[in-house]
PDB file of N, CA and C in Angstrom:
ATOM      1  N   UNK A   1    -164.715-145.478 -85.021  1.00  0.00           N
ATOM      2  CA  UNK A   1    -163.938-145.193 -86.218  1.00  0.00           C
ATOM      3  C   UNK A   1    -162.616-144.550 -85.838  1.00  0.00           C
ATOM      4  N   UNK A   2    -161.500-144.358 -86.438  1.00  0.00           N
ATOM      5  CA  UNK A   2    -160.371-144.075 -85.954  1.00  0.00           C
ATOM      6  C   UNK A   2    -160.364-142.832 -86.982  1.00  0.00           C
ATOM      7  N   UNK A   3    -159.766-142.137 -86.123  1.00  0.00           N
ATOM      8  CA  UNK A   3    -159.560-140.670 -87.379  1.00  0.00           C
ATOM      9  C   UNK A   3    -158.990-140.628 -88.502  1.00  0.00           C
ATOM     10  N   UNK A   4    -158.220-141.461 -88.398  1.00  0.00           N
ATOM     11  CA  UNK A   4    -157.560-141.469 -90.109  1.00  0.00           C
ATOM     12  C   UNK A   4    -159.155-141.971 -91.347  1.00  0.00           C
ATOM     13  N   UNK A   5    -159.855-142.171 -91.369  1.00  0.00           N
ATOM     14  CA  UNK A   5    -161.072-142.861 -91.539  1.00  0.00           C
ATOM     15  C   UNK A   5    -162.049-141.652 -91.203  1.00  0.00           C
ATOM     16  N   UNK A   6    -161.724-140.742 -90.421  1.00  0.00           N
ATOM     17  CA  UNK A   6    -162.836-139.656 -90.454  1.00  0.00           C
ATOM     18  C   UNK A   6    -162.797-138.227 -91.251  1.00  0.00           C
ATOM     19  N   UNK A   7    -161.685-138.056 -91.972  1.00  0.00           N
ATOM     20  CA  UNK A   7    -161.131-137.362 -92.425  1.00  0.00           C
ATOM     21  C   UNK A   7    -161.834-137.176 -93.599  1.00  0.00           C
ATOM     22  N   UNK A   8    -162.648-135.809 -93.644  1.00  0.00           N
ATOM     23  CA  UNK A   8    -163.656-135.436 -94.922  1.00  0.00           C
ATOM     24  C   UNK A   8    -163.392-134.629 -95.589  1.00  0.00           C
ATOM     25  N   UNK A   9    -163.369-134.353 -96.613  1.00  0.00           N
ATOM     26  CA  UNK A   9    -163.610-132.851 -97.962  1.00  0.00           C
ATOM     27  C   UNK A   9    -163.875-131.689 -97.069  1.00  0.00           C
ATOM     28  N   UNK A  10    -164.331-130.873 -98.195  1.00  0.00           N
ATOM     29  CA  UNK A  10    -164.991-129.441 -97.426  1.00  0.00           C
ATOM     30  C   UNK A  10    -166.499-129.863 -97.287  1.00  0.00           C
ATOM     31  N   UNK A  11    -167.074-130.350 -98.018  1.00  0.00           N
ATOM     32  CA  UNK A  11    -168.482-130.854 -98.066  1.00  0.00           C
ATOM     33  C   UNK A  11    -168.671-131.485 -96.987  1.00  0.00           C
ATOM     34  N   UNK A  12    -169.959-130.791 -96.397  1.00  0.00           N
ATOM     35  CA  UNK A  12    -170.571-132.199 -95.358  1.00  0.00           C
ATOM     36  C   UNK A  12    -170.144-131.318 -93.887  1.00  0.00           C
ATOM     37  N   UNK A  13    -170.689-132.058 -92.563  1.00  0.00           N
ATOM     38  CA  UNK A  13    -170.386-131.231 -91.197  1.00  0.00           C
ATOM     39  C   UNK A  13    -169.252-131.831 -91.050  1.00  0.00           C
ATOM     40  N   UNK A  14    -167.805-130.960 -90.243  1.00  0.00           N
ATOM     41  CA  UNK A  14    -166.972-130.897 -89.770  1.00  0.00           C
ATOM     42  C   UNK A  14    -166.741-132.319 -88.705  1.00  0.00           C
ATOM     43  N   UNK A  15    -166.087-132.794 -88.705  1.00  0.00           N
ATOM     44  CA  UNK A  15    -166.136-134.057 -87.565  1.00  0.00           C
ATOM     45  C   UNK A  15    -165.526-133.581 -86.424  1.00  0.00           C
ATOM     46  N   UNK A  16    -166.266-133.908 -85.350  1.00  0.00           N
ATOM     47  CA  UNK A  16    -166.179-133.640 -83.913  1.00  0.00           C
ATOM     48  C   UNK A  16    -165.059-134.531 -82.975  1.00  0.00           C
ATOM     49  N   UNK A  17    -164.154-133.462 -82.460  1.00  0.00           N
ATOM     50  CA  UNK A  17    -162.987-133.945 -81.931  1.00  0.00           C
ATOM     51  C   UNK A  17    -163.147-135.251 -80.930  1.00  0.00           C
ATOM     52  N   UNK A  18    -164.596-135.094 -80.201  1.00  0.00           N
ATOM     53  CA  UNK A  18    -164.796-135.791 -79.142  1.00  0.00           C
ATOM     54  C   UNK A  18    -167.086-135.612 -79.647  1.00  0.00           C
ATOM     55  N   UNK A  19    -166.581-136.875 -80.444  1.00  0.00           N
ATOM     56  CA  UNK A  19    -168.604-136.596 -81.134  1.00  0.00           C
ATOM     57  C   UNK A  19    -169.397-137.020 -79.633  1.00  0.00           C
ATOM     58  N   UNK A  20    -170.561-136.670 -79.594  1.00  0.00           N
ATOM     59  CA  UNK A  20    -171.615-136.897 -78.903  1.00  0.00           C
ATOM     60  C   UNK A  20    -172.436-138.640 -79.719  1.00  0.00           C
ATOM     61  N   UNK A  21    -172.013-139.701 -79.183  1.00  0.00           N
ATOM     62  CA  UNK A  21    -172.362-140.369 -79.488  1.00  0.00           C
ATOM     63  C   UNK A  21    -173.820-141.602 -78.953  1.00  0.00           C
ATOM     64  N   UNK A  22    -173.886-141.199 -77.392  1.00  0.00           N
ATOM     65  CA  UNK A  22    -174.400-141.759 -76.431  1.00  0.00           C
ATOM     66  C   UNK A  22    -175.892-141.385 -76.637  1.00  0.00           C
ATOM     67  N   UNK A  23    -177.036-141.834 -76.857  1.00  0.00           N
ATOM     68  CA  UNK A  23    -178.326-140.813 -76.841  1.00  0.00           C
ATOM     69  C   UNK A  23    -179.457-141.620 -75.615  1.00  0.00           C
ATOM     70  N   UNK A  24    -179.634-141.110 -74.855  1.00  0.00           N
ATOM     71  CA  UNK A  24    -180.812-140.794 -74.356  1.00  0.00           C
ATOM     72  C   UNK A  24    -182.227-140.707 -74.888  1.00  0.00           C
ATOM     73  N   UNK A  25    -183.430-141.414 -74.438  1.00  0.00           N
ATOM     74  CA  UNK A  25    -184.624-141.245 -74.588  1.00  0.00           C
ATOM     75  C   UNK A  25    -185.668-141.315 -73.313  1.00  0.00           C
ATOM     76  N   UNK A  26    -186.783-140.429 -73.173  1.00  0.00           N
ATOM     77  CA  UNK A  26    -187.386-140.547 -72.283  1.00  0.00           C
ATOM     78  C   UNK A  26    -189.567-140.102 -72.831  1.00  0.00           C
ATOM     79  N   UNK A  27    -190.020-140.412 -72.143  1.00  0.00           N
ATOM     80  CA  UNK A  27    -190.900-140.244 -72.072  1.00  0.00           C
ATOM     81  C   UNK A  27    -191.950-139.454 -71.092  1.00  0.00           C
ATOM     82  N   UNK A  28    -193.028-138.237 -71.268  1.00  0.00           N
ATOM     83  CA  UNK A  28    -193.503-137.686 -70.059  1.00  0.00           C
ATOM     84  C   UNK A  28    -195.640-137.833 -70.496  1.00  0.00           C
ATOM     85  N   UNK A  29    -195.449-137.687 -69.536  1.00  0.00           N
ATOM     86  CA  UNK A  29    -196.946-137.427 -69.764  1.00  0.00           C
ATOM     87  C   UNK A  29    -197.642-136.307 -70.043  1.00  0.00           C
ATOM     88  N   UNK A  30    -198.712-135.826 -69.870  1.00  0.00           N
ATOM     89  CA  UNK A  30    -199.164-133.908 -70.233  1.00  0.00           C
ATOM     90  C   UNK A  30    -198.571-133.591 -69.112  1.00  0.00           C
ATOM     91  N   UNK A  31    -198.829-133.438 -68.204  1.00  0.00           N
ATOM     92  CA  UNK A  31    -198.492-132.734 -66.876  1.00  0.00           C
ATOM     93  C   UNK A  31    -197.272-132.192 -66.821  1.00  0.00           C
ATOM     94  N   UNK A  32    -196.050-133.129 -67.003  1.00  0.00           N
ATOM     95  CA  UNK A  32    -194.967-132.791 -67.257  1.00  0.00           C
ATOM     96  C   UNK A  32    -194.525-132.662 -68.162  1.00  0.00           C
ATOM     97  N   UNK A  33    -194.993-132.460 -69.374  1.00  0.00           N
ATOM     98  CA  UNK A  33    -194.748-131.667 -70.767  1.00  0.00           C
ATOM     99  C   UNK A  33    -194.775-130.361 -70.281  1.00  0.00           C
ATOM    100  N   UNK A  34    -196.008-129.702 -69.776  1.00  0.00           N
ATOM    101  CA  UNK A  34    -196.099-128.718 -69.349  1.00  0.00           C
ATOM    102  C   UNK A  34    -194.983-127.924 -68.526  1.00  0.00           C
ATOM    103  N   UNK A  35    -194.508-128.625 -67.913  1.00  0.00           N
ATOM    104  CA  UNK A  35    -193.845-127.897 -67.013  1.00  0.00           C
ATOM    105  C   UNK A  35    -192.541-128.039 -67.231  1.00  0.00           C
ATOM    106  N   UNK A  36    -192.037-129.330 -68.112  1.00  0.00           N
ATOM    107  CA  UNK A  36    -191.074-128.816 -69.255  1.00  0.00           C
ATOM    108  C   UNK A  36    -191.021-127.691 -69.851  1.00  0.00           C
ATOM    109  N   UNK A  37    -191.762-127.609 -70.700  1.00  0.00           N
ATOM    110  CA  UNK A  37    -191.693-126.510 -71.163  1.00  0.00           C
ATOM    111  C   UNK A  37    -191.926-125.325 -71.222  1.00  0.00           C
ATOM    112  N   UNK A  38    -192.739-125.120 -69.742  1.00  0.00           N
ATOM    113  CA  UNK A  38    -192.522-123.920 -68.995  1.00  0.00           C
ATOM    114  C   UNK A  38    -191.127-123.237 -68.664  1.00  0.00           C
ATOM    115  N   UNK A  39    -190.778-125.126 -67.931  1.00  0.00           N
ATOM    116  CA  UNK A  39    -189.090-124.481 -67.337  1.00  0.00           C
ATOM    117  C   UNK A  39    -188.110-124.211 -69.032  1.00  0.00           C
ATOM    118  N   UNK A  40    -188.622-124.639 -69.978  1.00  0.00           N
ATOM    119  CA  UNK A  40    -187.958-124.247 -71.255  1.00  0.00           C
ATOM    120  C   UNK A  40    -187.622-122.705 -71.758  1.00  0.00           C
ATOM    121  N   UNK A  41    -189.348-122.235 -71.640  1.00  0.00           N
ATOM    122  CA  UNK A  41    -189.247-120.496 -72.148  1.00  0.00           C
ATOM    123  C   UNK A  41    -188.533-119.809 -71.190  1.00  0.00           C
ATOM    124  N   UNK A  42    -188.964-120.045 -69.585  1.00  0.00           N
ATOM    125  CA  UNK A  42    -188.635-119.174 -68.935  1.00  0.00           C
ATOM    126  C   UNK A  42    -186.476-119.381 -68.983  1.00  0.00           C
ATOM    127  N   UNK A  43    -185.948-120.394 -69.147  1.00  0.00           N
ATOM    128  CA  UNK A  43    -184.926-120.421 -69.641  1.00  0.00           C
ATOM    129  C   UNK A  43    -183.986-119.350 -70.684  1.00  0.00           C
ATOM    130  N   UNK A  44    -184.790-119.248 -71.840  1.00  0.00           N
ATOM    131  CA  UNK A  44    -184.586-118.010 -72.771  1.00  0.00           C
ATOM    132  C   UNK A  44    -183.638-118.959 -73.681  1.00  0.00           C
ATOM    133  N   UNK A  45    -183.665-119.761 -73.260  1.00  0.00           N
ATOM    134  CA  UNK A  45    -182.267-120.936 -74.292  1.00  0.00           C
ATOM    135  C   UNK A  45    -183.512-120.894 -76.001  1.00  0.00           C
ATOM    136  N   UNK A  46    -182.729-121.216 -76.535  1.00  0.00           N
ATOM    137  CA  UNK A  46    -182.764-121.987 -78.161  1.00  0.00           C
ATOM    138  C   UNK A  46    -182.908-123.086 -78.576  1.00  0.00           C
ATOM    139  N   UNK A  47    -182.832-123.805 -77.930  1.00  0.00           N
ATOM    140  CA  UNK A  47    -182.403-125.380 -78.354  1.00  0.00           C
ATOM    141  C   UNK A  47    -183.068-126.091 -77.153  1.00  0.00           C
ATOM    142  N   UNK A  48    -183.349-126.786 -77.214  1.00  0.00           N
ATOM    143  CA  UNK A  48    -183.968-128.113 -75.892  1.00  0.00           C
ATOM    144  C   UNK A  48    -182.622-128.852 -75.794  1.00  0.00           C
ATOM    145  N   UNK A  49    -182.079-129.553 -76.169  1.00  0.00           N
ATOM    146  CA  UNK A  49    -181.019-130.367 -76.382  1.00  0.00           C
ATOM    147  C   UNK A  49    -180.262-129.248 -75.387  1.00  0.00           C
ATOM    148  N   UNK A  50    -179.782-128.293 -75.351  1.00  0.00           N
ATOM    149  CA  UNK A  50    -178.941-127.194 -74.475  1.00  0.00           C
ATOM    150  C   UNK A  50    -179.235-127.299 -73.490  1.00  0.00           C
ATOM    151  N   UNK A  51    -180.555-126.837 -73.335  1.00  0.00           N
ATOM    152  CA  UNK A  51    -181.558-126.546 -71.658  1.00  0.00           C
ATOM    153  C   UNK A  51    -181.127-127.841 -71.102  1.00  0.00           C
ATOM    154  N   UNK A  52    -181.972-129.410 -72.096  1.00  0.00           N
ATOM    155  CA  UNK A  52    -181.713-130.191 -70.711  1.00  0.00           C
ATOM    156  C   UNK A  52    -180.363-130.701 -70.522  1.00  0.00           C
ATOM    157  N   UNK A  53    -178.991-130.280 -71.110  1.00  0.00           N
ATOM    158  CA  UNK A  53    -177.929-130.311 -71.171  1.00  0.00           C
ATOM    159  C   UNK A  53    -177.416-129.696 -70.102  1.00  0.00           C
ATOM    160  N   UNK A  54    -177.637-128.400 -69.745  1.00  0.00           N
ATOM    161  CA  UNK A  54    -177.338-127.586 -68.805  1.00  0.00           C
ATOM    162  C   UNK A  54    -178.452-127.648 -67.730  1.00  0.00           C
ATOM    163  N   UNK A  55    -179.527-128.604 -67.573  1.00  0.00           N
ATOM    164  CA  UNK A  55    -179.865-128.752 -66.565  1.00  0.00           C
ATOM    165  C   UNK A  55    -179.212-129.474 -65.731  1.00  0.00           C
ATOM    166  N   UNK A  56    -178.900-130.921 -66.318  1.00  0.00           N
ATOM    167  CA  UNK A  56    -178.175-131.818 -65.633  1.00  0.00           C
ATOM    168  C   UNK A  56    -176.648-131.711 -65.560  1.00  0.00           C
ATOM    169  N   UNK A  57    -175.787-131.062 -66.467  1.00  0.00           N
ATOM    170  CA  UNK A  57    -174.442-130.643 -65.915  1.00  0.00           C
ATOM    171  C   UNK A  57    -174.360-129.514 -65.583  1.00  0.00           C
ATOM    172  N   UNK A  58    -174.823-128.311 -65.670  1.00  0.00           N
ATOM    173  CA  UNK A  58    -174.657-127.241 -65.532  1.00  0.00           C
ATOM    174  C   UNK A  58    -175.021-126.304 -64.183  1.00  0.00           C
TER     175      UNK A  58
END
């Protein structure tokens, strides 16, 4: 979409200078659920989307 075209009211979320458009999907089994989300708490993050964000660039 070109920005002239993205341009919204006050209503509604803010449009993103540079949106996250690309998505990713994956799949684990128990084992590594687990240890996902081990490495999740011990993280202290909020969000999953963050953690594995800042796993792989960060």
């Amino acid at each position: 979409m070109k920005d002239e075209t993205r341009i919204r009211g006050a209503a509604g979320r803010k449009v993103l200078a540079d949106p996250r458009t690309h998505r990713y999907y994956l799949c684990l089994n128990d084992g590594e659920n687990e240890k996902f989300i081990s490495m999740f708490e011990q993280s202290g993050m909020k969000n999953k989307a963050e953690f594995i964000f800042a796993r792989i660039f960060g």
